[in-house]
Protein backbone atom coordinates (compact mmCIF):
# COMPACT_ATOMS: atom_id res chain seq x y z
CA UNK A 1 11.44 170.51 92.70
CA UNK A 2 13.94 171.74 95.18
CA UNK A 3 16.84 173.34 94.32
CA UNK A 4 19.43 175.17 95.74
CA UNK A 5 21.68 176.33 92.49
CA UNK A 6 20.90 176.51 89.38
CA UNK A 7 23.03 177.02 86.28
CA UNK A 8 21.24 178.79 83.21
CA UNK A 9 23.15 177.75 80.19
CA UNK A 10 22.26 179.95 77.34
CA UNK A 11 22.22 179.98 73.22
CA UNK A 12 21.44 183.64 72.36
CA UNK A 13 20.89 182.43 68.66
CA UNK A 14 21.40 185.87 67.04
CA UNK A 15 20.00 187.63 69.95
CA UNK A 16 16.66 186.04 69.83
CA UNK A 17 16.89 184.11 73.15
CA UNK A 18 18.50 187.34 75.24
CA UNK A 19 14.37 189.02 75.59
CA UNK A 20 12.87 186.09 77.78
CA UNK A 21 16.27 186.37 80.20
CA UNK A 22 14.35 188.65 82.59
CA UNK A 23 11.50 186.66 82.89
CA UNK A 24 12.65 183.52 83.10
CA UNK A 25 15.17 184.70 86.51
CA UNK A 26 12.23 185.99 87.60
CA UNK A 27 10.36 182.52 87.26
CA UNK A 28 13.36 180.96 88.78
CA UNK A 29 14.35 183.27 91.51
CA UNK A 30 10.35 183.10 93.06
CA UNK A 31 10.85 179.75 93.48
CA UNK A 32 14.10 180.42 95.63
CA UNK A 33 16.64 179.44 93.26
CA UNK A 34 20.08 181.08 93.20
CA UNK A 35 20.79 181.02 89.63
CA UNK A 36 23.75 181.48 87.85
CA UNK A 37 24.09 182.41 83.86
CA UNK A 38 26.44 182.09 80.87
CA UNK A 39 25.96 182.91 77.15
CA UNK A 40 27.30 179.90 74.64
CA UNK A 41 29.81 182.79 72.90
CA UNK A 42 31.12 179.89 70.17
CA UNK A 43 30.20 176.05 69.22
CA UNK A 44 31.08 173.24 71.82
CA UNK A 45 31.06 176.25 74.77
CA UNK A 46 28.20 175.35 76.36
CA UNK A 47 29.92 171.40 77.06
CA UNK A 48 32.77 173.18 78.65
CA UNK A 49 30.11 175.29 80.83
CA UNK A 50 28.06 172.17 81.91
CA UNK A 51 31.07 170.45 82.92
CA UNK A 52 32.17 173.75 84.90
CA UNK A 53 29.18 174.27 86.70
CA UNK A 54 28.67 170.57 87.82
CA UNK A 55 32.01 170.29 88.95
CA UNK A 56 31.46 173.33 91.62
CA UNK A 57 28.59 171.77 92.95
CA UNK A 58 25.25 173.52 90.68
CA UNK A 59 22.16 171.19 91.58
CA UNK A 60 20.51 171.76 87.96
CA UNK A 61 21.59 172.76 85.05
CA UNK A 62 19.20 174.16 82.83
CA UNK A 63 19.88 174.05 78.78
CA UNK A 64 18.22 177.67 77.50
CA UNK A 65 18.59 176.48 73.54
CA UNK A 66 17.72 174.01 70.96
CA UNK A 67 18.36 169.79 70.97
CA UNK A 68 22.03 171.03 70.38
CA UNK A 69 22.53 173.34 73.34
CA UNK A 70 21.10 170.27 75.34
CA UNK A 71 22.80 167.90 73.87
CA UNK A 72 26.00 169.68 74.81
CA UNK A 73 24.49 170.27 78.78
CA UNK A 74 23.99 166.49 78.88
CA UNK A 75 27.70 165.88 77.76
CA UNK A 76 29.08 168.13 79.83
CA UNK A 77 27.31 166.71 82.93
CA UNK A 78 28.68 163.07 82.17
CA UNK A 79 31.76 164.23 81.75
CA UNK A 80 31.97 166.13 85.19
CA UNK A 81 34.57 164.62 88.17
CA UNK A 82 31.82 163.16 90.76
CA UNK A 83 28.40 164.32 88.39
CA UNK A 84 25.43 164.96 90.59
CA UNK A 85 24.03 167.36 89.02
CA UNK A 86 20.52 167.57 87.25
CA UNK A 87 19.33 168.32 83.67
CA UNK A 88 17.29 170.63 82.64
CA UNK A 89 15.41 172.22 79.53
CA UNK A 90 14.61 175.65 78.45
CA UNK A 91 13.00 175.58 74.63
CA UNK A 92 14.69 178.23 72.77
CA UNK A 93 15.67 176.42 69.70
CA UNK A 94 14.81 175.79 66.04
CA UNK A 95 12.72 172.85 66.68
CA UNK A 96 13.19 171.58 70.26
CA UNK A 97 12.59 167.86 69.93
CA UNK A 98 13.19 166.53 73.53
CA UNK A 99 11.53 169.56 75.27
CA UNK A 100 8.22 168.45 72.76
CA UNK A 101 8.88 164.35 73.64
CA UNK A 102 8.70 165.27 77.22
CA UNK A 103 5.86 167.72 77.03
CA UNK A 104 7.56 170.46 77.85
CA UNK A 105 6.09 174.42 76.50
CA UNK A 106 7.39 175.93 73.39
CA UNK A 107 7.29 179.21 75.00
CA UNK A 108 10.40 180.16 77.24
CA UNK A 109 8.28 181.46 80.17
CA UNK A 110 6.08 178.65 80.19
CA UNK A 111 8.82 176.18 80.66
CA UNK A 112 10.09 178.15 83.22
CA UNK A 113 7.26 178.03 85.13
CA UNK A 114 6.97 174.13 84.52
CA UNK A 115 10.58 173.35 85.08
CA UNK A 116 9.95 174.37 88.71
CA UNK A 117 7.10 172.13 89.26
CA UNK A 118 8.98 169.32 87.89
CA UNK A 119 9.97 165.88 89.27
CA UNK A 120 12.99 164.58 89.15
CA UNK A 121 13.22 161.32 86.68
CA UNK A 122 15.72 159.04 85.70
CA UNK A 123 16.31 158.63 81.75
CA UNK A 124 18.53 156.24 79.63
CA UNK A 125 20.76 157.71 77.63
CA UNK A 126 23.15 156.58 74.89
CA UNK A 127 26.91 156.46 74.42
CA UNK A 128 28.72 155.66 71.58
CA UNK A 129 32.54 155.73 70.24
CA UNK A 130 34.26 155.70 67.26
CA UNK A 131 36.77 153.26 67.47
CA UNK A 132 38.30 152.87 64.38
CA UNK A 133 38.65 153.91 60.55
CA UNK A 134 39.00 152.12 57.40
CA UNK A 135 39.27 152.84 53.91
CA UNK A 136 38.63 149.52 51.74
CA UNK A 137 40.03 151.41 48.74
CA UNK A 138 42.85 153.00 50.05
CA UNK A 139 46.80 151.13 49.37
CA UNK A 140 47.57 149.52 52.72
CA UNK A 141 50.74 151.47 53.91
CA UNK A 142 47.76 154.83 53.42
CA UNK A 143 45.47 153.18 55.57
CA UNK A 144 47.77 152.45 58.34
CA UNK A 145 49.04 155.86 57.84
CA UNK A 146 45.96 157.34 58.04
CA UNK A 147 44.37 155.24 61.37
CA UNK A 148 47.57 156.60 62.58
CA UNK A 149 46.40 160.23 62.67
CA UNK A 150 42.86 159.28 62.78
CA UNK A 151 43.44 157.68 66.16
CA UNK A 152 46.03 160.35 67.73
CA UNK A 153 43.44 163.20 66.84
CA UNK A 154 40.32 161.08 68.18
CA UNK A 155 42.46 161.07 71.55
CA UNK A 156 42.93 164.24 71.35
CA UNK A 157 38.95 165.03 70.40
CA UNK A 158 36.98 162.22 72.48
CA UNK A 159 36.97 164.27 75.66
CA UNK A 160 35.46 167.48 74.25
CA UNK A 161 32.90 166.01 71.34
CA UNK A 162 29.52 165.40 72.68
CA UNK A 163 29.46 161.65 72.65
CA UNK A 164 26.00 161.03 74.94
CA UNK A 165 23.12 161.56 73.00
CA UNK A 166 18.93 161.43 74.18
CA UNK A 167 16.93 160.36 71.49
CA UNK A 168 19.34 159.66 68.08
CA UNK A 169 22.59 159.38 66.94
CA UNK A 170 23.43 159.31 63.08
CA UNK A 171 26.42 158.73 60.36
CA UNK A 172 26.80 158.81 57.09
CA UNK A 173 24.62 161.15 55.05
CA UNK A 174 22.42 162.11 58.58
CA UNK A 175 25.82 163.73 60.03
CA UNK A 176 27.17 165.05 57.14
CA UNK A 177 24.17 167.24 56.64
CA UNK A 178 23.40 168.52 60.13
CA UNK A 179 27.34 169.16 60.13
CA UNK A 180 27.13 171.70 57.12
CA UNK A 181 23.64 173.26 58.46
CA UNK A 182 24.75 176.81 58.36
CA UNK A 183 23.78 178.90 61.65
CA UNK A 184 22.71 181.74 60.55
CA UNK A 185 21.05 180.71 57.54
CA UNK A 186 18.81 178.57 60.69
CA UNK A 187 18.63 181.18 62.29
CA UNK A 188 16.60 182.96 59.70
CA UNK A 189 14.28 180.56 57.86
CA UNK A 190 14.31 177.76 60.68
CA UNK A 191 14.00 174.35 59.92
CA UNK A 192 14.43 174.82 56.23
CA UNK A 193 17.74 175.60 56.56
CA UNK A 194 18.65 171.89 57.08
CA UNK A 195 16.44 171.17 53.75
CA UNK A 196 19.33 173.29 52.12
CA UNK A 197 21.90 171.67 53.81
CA UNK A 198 20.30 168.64 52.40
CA UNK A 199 20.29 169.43 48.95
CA UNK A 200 23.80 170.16 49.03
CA UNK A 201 24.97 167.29 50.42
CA UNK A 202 23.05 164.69 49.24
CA UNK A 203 25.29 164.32 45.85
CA UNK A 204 28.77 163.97 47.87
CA UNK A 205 26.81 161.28 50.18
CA UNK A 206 28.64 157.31 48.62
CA UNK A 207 27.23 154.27 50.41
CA UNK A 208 30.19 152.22 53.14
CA UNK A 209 30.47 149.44 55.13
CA UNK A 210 30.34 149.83 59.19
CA UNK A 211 30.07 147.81 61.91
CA UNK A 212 28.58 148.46 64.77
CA UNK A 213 29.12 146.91 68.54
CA UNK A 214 26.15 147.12 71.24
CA UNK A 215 26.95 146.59 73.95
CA UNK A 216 29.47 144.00 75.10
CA UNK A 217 31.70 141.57 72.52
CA UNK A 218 29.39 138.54 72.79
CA UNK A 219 26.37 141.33 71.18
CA UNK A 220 27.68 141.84 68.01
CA UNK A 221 25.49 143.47 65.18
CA UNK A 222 26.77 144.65 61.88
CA UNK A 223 26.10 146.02 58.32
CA UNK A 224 28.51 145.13 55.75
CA UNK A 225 29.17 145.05 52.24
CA UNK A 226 29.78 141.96 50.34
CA UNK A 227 32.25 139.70 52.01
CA UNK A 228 33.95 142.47 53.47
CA UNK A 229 33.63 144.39 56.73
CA UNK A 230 35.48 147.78 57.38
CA UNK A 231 34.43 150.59 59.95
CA UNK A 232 33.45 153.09 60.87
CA UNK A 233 32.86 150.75 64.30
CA UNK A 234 31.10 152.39 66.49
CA UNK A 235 30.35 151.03 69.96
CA UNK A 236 27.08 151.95 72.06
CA UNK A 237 26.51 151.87 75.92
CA UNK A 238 23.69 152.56 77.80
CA UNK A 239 24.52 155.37 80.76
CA UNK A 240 21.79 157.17 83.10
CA UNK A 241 21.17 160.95 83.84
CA UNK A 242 18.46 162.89 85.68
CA UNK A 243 16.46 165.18 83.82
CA UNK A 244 13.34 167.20 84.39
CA UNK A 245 9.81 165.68 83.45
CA UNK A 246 6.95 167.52 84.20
């Protein structure tokens, strides 16, 4: 593909990512790409960087990291003032599920070297919202009281958490364990460190009612309990981005 300026967004995962650097600008700058760099220093970072480096005009922006990094590139991209630019993918994760969906290589170089024989494609993506919290058990004055806060810290939250997602989104039991994965237990021993996180949370994990909304009012689905119905609600869009394919 053509580019002009590219933005290398990069998870250094305990210093295991920082090696490949070298090569990879190499890769890049052959092609005639002025690149630019950053290192994700702290969780949610590499949003704010995305955002950054579409808003001053990068062509691509490449996610060096796993489905997390990425997921964080893709949200910061929609969330841009007048997004144009592109997404792309760098494996350098724990498992890397897009870059493997979209046959993209596992090693660093590799994808390098494919990312810049890539077309330009345009993918769906999903969007989704909390919009409001109940709790069926809770006296009524605490459940006002709490939707209260619940809804002045979600305005205050909605603009930096990564709401656009690629392939999944989950609740319930599937968030609460990849939200206690620990990083540098993953960072170690890989994959199983979410089969830890999973035995630990697995026992605090108590079935609830939600409702979900797709799309517009008049395409209601939802999952309730008895003859009851309390949120989580969650509502889902369908948005477009431009990624890399080989």
């Amino acid at each position: 593909m053509k580019c002009k300026q590219a933005f290398l967004v990069i998870n250094p995962r305990a210093g295991q990512n920082i090696a490949k650097i070298p090569d990879i600008l190499a890769v890049l700058a052959a092609a005639g790409w002025s690149i630019h760099l950053a290192l994700k220093e702290y969780g949610g970072q590499a949003m704010a960087l995305a955002t950054k480096a579409a808003e001053e005009g990068s062509d691509l922006v490449i996610a060096y990291g796993g489905d997390g990094t990425l997921n964080q590139v893709v949200n910061g991209i929609m969330s841009a003032r007048g997004q144009q630019s592109i997404v792309g993918v760098i494996p350098g994760g724990t498992v890397n599920v897009w870059a493997g969906e979209i046959s993209v290589p596992g090693d660093p170089v590799n994808a390098a070297l494919a990312l810049v024989d890539s077309d330009t494609r345009e993918v769906d993506i999903g969007h989704v919202e909390v919009e409001g919290l109940m709790f069926p058990d809770a006296p009524q004055d605490e459940r006002q009281q709490h939707n209260k806060k619940s809804r002045k810290k979600q305005g205050k939250v909605m603009s930096k958490a990564g709401q656009h997602f690629l392939l999944m989104a989950g609740l319930g039991i599937d968030a609460a364990v990849m939200g206690h994965v620990s990083q540098s237990l993953k960072d170690r021993v890989g994959p199983l460190a979410v089969g830890v996180a999973t035995a630990k949370e697995v026992w605090t994990q108590h079935p609830f009612p939600v409702e979900i909304r797709v799309g517009d009012a008049s395409e209601r689905r939802s999952s309730t309990s008895g003859d009851r119905e309390y949120p989580p609600i969650r509502q889902y869009r369908r948005d477009d981005a431009r990624c890399l394919h080989r």
